[in-house]
Structure formats: C-alpha cells, structure tokens
Protein backbone atom coordinates (compact mmCIF):
# COMPACT_ATOMS: atom_id res chain seq x y z
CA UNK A 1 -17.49 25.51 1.81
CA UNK A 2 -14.14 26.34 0.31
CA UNK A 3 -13.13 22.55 -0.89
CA UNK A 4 -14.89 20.70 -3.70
CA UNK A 5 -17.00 18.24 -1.97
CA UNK A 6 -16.21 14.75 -3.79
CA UNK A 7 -19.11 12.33 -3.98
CA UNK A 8 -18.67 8.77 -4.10
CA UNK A 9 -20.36 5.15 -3.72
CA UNK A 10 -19.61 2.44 -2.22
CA UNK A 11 -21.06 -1.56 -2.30
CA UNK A 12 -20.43 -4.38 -0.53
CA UNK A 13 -20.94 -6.71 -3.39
CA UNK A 14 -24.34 -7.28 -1.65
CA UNK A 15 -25.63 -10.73 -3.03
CA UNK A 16 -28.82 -9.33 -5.13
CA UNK A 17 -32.40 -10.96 -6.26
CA UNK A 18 -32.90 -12.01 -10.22
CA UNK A 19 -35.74 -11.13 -11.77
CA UNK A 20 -37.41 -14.06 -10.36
CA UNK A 21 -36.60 -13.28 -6.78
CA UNK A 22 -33.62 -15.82 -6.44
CA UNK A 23 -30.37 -14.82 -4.86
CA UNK A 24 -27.67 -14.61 -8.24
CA UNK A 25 -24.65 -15.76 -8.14
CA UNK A 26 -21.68 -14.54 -6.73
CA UNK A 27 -19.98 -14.41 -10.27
CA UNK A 28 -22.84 -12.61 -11.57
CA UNK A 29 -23.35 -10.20 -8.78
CA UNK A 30 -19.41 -9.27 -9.05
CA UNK A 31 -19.96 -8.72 -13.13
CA UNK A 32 -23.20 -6.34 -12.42
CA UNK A 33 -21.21 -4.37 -10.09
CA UNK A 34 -18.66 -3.66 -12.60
CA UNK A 35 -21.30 -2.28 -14.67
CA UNK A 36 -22.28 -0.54 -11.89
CA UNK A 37 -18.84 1.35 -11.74
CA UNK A 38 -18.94 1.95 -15.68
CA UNK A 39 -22.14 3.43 -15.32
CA UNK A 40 -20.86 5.51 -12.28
CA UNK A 41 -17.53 6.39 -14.40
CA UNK A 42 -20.40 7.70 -17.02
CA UNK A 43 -22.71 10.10 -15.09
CA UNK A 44 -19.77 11.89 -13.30
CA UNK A 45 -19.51 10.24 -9.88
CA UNK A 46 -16.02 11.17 -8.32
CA UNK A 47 -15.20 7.97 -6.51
CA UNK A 48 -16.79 3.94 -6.40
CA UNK A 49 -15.23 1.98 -3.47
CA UNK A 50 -16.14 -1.86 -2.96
CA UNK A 51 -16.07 -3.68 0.52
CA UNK A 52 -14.49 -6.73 1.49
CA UNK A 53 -16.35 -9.78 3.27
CA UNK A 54 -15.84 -13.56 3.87
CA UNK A 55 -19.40 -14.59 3.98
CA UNK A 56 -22.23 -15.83 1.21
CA UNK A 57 -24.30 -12.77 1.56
CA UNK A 58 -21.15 -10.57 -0.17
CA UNK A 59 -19.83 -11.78 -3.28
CA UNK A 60 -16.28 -9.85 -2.80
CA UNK A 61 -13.62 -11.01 -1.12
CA UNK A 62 -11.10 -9.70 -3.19
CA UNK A 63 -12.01 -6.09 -3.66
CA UNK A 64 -8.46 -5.04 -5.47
CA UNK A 65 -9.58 -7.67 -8.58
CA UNK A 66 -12.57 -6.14 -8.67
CA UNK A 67 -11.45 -2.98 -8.81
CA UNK A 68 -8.76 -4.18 -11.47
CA UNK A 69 -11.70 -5.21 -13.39
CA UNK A 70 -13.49 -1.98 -12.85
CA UNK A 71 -10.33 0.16 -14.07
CA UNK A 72 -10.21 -1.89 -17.41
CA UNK A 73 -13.71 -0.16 -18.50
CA UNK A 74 -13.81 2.89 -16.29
CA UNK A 75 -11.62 6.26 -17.38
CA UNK A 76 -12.11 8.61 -15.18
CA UNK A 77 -13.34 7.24 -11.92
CA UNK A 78 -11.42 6.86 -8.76
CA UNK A 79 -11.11 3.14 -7.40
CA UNK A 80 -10.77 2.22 -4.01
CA UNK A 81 -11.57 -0.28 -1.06
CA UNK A 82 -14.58 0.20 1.30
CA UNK A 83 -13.06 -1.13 3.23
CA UNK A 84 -10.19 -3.23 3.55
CA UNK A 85 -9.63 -5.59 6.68
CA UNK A 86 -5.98 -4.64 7.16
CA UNK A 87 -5.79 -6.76 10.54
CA UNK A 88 -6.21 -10.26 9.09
CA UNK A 89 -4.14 -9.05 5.87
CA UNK A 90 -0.50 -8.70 4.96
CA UNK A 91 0.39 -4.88 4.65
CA UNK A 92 3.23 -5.56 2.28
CA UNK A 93 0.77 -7.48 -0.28
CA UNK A 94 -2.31 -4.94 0.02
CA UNK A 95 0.39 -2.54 -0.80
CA UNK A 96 1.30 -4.41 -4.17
CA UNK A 97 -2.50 -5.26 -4.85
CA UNK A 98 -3.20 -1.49 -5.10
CA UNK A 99 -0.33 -0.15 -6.31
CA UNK A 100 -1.40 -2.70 -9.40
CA UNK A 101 -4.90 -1.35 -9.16
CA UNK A 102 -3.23 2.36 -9.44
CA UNK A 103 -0.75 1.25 -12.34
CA UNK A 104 -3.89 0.06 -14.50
CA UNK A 105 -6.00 3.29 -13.96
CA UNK A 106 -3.11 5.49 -14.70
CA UNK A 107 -3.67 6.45 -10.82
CA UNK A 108 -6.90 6.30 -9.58
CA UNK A 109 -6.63 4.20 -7.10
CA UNK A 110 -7.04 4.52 -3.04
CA UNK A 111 -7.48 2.68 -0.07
CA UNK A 112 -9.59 2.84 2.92
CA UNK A 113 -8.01 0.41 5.87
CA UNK A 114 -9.88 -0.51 9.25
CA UNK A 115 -10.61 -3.80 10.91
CA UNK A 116 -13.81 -3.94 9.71
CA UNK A 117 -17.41 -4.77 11.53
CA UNK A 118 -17.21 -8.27 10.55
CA UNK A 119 -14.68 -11.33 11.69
CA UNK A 120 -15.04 -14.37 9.49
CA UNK A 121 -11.27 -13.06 8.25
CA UNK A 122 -9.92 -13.74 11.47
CA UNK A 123 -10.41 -17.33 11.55
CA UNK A 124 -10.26 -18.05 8.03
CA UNK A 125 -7.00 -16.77 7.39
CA UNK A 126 -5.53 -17.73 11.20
CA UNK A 127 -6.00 -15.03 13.05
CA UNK A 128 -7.03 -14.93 16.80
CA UNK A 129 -9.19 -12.27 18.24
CA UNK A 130 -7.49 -12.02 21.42
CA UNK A 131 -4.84 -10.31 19.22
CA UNK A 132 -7.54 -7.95 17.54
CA UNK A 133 -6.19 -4.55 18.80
CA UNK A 134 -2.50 -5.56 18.21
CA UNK A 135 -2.84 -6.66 14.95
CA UNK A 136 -3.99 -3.46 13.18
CA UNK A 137 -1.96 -1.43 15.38
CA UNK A 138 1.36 -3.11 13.90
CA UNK A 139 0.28 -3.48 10.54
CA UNK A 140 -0.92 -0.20 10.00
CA UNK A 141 2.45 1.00 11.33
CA UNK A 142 4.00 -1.02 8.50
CA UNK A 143 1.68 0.38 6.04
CA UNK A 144 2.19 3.77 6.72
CA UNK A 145 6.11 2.99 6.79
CA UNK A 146 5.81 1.95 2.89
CA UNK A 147 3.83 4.99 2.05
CA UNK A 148 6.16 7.01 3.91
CA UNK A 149 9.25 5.46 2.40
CA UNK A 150 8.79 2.98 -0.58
CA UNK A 151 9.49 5.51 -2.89
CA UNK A 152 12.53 7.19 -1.43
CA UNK A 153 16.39 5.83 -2.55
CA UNK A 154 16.61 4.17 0.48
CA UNK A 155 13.26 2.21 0.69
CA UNK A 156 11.41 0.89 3.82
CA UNK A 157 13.31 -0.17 7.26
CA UNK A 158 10.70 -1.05 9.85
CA UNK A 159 10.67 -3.10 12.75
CA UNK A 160 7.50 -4.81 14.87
CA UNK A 161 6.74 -7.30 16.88
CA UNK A 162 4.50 -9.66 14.94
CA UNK A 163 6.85 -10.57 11.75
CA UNK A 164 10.41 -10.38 11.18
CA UNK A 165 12.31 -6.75 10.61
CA UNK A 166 12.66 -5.19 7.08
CA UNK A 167 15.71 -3.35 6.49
CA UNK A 168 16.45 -1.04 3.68
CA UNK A 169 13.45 -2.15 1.57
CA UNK A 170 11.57 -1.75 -1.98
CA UNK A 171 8.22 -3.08 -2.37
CA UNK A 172 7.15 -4.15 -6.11
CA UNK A 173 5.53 -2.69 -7.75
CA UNK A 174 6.21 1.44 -7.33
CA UNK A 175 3.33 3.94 -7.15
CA UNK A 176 4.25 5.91 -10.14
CA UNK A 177 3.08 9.04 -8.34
CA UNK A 178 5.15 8.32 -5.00
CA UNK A 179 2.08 8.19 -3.30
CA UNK A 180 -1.20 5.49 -2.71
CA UNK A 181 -4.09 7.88 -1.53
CA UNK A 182 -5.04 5.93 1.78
CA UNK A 183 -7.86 6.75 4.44
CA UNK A 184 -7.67 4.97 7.81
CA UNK A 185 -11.89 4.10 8.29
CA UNK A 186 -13.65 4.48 11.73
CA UNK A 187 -16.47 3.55 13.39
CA UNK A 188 -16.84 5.42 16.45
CA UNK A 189 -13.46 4.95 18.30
CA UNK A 190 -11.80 7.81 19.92
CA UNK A 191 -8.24 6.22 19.75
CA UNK A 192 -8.85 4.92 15.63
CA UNK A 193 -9.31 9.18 15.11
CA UNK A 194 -6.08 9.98 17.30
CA UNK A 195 -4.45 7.05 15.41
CA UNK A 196 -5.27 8.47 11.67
CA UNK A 197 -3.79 12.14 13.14
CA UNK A 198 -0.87 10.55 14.25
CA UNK A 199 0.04 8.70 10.95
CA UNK A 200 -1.21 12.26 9.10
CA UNK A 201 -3.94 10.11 7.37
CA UNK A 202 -7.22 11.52 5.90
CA UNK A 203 -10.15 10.37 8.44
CA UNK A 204 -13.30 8.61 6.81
CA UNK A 205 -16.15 8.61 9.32
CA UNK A 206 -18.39 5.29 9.01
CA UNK A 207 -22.02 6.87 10.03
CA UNK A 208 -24.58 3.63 9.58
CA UNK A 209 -26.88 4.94 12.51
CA UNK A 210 -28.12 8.13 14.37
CA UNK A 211 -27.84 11.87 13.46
CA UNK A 212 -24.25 12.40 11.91
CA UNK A 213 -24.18 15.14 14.11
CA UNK A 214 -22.85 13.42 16.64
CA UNK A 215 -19.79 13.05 15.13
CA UNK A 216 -18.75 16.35 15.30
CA UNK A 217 -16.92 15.84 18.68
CA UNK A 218 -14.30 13.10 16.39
CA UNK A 219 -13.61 15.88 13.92
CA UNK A 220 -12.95 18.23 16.67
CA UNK A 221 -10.89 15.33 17.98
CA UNK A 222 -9.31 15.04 14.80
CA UNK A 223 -8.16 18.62 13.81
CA UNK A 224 -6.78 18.92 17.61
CA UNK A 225 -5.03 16.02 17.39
CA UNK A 226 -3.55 17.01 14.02
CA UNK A 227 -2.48 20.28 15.79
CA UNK A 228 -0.87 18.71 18.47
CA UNK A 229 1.10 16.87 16.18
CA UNK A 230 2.43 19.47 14.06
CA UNK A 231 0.83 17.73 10.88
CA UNK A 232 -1.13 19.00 8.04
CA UNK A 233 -4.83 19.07 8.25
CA UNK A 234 -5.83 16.13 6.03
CA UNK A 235 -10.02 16.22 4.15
CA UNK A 236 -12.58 14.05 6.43
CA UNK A 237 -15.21 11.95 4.70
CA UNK A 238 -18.32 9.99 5.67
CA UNK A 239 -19.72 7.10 4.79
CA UNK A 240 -23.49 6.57 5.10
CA UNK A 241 -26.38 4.40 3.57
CA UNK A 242 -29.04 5.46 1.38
CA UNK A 243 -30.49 5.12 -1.84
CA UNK A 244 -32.86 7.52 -4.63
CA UNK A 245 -35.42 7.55 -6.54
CA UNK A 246 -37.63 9.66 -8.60
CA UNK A 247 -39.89 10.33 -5.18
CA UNK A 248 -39.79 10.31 -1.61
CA UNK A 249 -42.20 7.26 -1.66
CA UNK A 250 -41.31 5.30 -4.40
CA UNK A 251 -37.99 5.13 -2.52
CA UNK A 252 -38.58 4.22 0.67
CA UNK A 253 -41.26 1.32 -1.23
CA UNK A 254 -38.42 0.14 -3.50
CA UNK A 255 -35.45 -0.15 -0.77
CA UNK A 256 -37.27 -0.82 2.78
CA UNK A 257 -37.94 -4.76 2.19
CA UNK A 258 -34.31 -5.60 1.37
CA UNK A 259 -32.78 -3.37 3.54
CA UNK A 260 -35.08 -4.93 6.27
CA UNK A 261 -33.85 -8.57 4.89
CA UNK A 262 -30.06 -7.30 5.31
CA UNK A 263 -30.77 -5.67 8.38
CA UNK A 264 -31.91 -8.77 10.19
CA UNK A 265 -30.10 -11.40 8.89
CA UNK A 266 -27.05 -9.63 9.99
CA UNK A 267 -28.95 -8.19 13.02
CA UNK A 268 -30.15 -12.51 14.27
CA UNK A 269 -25.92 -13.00 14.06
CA UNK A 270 -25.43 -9.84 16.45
CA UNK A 271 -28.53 -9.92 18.84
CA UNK A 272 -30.58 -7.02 17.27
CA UNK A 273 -34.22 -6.79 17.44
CA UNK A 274 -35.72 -7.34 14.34
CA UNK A 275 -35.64 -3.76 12.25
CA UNK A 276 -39.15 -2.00 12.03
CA UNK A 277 -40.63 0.57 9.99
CA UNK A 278 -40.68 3.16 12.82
CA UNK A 279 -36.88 3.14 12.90
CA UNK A 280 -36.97 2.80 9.26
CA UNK A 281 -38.54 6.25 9.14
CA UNK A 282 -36.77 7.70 11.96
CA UNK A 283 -33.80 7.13 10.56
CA UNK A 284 -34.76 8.74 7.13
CA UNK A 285 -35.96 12.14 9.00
CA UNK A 286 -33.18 12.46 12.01
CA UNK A 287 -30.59 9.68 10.69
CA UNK A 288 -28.08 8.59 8.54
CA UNK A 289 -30.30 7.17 5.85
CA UNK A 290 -29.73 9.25 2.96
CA UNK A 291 -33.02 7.93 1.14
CA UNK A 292 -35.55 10.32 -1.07
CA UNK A 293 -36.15 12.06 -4.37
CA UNK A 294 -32.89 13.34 -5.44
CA UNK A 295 -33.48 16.72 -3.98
CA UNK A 296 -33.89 15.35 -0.85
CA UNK A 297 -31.24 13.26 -0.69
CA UNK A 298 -29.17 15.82 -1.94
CA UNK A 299 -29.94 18.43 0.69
CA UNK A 300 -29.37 16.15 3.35
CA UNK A 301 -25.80 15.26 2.16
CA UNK A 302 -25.21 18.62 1.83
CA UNK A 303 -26.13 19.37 5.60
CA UNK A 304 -23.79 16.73 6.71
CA UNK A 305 -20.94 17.96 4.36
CA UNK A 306 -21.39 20.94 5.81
CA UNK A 307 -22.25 20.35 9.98
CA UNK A 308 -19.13 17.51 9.23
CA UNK A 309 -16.72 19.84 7.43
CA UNK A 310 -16.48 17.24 4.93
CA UNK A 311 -14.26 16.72 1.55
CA UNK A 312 -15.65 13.31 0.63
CA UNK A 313 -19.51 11.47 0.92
CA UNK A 314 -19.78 8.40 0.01
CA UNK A 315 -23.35 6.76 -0.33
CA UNK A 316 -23.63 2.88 0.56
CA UNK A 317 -26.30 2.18 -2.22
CA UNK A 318 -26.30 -1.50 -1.92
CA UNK A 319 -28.59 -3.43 0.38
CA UNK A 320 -29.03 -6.71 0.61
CA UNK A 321 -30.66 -8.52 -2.02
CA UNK A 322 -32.00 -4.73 -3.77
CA UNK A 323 -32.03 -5.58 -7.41
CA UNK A 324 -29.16 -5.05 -10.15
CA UNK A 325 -31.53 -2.44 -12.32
CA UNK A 326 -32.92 -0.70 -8.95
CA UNK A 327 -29.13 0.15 -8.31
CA UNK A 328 -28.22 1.29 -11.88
CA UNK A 329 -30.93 3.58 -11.63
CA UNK A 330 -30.14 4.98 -8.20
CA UNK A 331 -26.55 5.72 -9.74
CA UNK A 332 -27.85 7.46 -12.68
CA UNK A 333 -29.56 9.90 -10.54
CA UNK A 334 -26.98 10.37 -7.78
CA UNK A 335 -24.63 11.19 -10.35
CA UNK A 336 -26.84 13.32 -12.94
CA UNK A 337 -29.40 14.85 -10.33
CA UNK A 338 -28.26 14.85 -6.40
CA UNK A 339 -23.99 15.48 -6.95
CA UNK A 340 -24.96 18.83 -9.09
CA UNK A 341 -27.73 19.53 -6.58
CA UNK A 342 -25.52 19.42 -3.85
CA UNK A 343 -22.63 21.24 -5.25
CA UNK A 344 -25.40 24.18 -6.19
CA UNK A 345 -26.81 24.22 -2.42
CA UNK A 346 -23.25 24.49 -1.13
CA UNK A 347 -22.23 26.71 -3.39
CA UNK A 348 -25.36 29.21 -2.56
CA UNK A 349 -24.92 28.74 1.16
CA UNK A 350 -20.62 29.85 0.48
CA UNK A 351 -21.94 33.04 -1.18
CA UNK A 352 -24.76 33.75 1.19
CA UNK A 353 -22.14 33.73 3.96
C-alpha cells in the first residue's frame, strides 16, 4: 500500500459500569474518556474521534468541548468528531466550534459530518423529520461553502433555501491553516458517496455489520464519481467496532456481555431480535468485529485496509457499559502492539508485490 495507513479510535462517550457494576456518571464518564485520549496521545495512536448523542446511555452531547478538553492534555494527537449530526446543527457554529478546537491543538483538529443513526436531535432542537433529507443536503452545502471560501479576501456568499442568504462573509474564528480537515460519514447510501465526490470530500465508510467487503462497490462508486467530476482523489476510511486483549478468548469474555447490553437496548428501540452469541462469533470470523489478541486484530484491519484501499481505520472501542480500565488497556495495546503490527503486515505484503 503506497499511503501510510492512519489508525484511529473513536467512542461514543458510552455510559460505563464502576467497579461495583453501577452505571457512572455522565461527568465522570466524559473525564475518563479524556484520559482515554491522553493515554491514546501516549502510545502513538494517529487520531481519537468522539460521537455525539442526545440520550442517557452517551454522556456527550457536545463532542467539540470534549475535544477542547482533550487538546489541553494531548500533544500530538489528532481530534475530531465521530460523528457530528450536521442536520439538526447550525453549519456556521460547528464551523466556529472546531475551528476553536483546531486553534487550541495548534491544528489537530477534524470533523466527520453525517446525519447520524440516531434522532433524539431532531426533536430536541426543533427539527422535523419530514425535512430529514433536505436538511443535510443544504447545510452541508453551506459547510462546504465556508471551507471553500472562509479564508479567501472575499469570504463566504451562499444562498439556500432554509435560512436567510450570506453575502460576502467571514466566519470567526479563522482556521490558521486555511483549511478544517472534514470527512462527510456514510452508512450505506449510494447518493451520501456521490455527495462526498461532488463536494471533493474524503469518504469515511461506517462498517458496524457484515464483511467490509461489501463495500467495495461504494469505493468504486466513489473514485468514479471523483473522475467524473474532474476532482482529486481524496483517502477513504472505515469505521468499525472491536476491541483487544492479550488473547482471542479473554477478549471475546471481557467485551461480549456489554456489547450484548448495548446491542439490545438499542436493538428493543429499533425492533431487533435480541443479539446472540452465534452472531457474536460470526461476526468476529466473517464481520466487522475487529475483536482478538492484538495480532489478530491487527491482521484483520490490515485486510480491510487493504481489500478497502483505505488511508484511515478507526476502531469503535467503546461498548456500552465496558469498564473505564478494560478500555485503557485495549488502547495501550492497539497503539503499542496492533498499529505497528499492521503497518509491518502491509508493509511486507507492498514488498512482496
């Protein structure tokens, strides 16, 4: 593979158990997981991204303060959103939230925009469904208008349907690079990958389910579409679930009860069955469950990174109420055992070819 695969995290702020089984708080679940991302910072992971939810079973609904937080006491470490519900958002004010993440990390900041698998921001903030498709349509228009043209002399004209015109614009404050990384997330839409082509966006692939595999086809989408376009190919990443530990079994003991627990709770909202070890395991061997000894995990990233064509994985390591120290210890490994792994088996398979 000729680019440097990055390899990155990313949380939910997944409410987690105490040590006496309890749900913690939110406050305390959003101060572990900035020791979380120091501890990432430490062992040499490239990027940490934190979700954004509107329910008690996430503690972060404000991802950019956490990420704030998290660029206080991190140095080298990029910070970004995982990812951020542009629909029921203002573009203009996620713009200024980041570009304040990016001004206190001397630039490390990104975002990942999508409309997310969850609604409770619709209503909360006055949003109506109906208006779903429209919504991120428009405002992602706008936000690729202020990455497009914040920085030049002129600033940002832009015109839409949903709130009033801007003409001849600066949004405060500047991105002291000229530019706010940004990744338009997807789950498995054909016209979300023809829509990050179009605005010449990097493309990060949401795989929570079923051989990554079949994703090819939306890459394949994605560099035609790019081609079409006249643009400039832009890296792909994928974001996937999964977790390590020293063995194949002590990791599927340690993280198969909560990730059960987060799988139905959310699954009794959405009309799943209740989750079962048999898919448990299936989805370990054929899946996108990036669970094992860190050889195993890292071989299977590595096999996606390279079926995928990717420039970015990011592992979901959070799952439901799976303990604070279970997590630090999973990061300590990705970091110091699976990211060299994998950059050694790609590396190997470059030269062997």
């Amino acid at each position: 593979m000729a680019q440097l695969l990055e390899l990155g995290l990313d949380t939910f702020g997944d409410v987690t158990s105490g040590v006496d089984g309890r749900p913690l708080s939110h406050a305390q679940v959003i101060r572990d997981l900035v020791d979380e991302a120091v501890l990432a910072d430490e062992v040499g992971i490239d990027f940490i991204g934190v979700g954004e939810h509107h329910r008690d079973d996430f503690a972060v609904s404000a991802p950019e303060v956490v990420l704030a937080g998290m660029a206080a006491r991190t140095k080298r470490i990029r910070l970004g959103s995982a990812v951020t519900v542009l629909s029921s958002d203002d573009p203009i004010r996620v713009f200024q939230r980041f570009a304040t993440v990016d001004a206190l990390s001397n630039g490390r900041a990104e975002v990942i925009l999508g409309r997310g698998s969850f609604t409770e921001s619709f209503p909360l903030f006055g949003f109506d469904l109906k208006d779903y498709e429209a919504l991120f349509s428009e405002k992602l228009d706008l936000f690729a208008a202020l990455l497009r043209d914040n920085s030049t002399t002129q600033g940002v004209t832009w015109q839409g349907k949903l709130r009033p015109p801007l003409k001849d614009q600066h949004v405060y404050p500047l991105v002291e690079s000229g530019t706010l990384k940004t990744w338009i997330g997807v789950g498995g839409s054909p016209e979300s990958v023809v829509r990050a082509a179009r605005y010449g966006l990097p493309l990060m692939l949401a795989i929570i389910g079923g051989n990554p595999a079949r994703f090819a086809p939306y890459v394949d989408l994605y560099h035609k579409a790019i081609g079409q376009l006249g643009g400039t190919v832009q890296p792909i990443g994928v974001h996937s679930h999964g977790y390590i530990a020293e063995t194949d079994a002590q990791a599927r003991e340690e993280f198969y009860a909560d990730y059960k627990r987060m799988h139905d709770r959310i699954g009794a909202e959405r009309g799943w069955p209740p989750y079962g070890r048999d898919a448990f395991e299936h989805e370990i061997a054929h899946g996108s469950l990036y669970l094992g000894s860190p050889e195993t995990v890292a071989r299977k990233i590595a096999k996606t990174a390279k079926a995928l064509g990717l420039a970015r994985f990011d592992l979901k390591y959070s799952a439901g109420p799976l303990p604070h120290a279970r997590m630090m210890r999973a990061i300590e490994l990705y970091g110091t055992k699976v990211i060299p792994r994998v950059r050694e088996i790609l590396a190997d398979e470059t030269v062997a070819a």
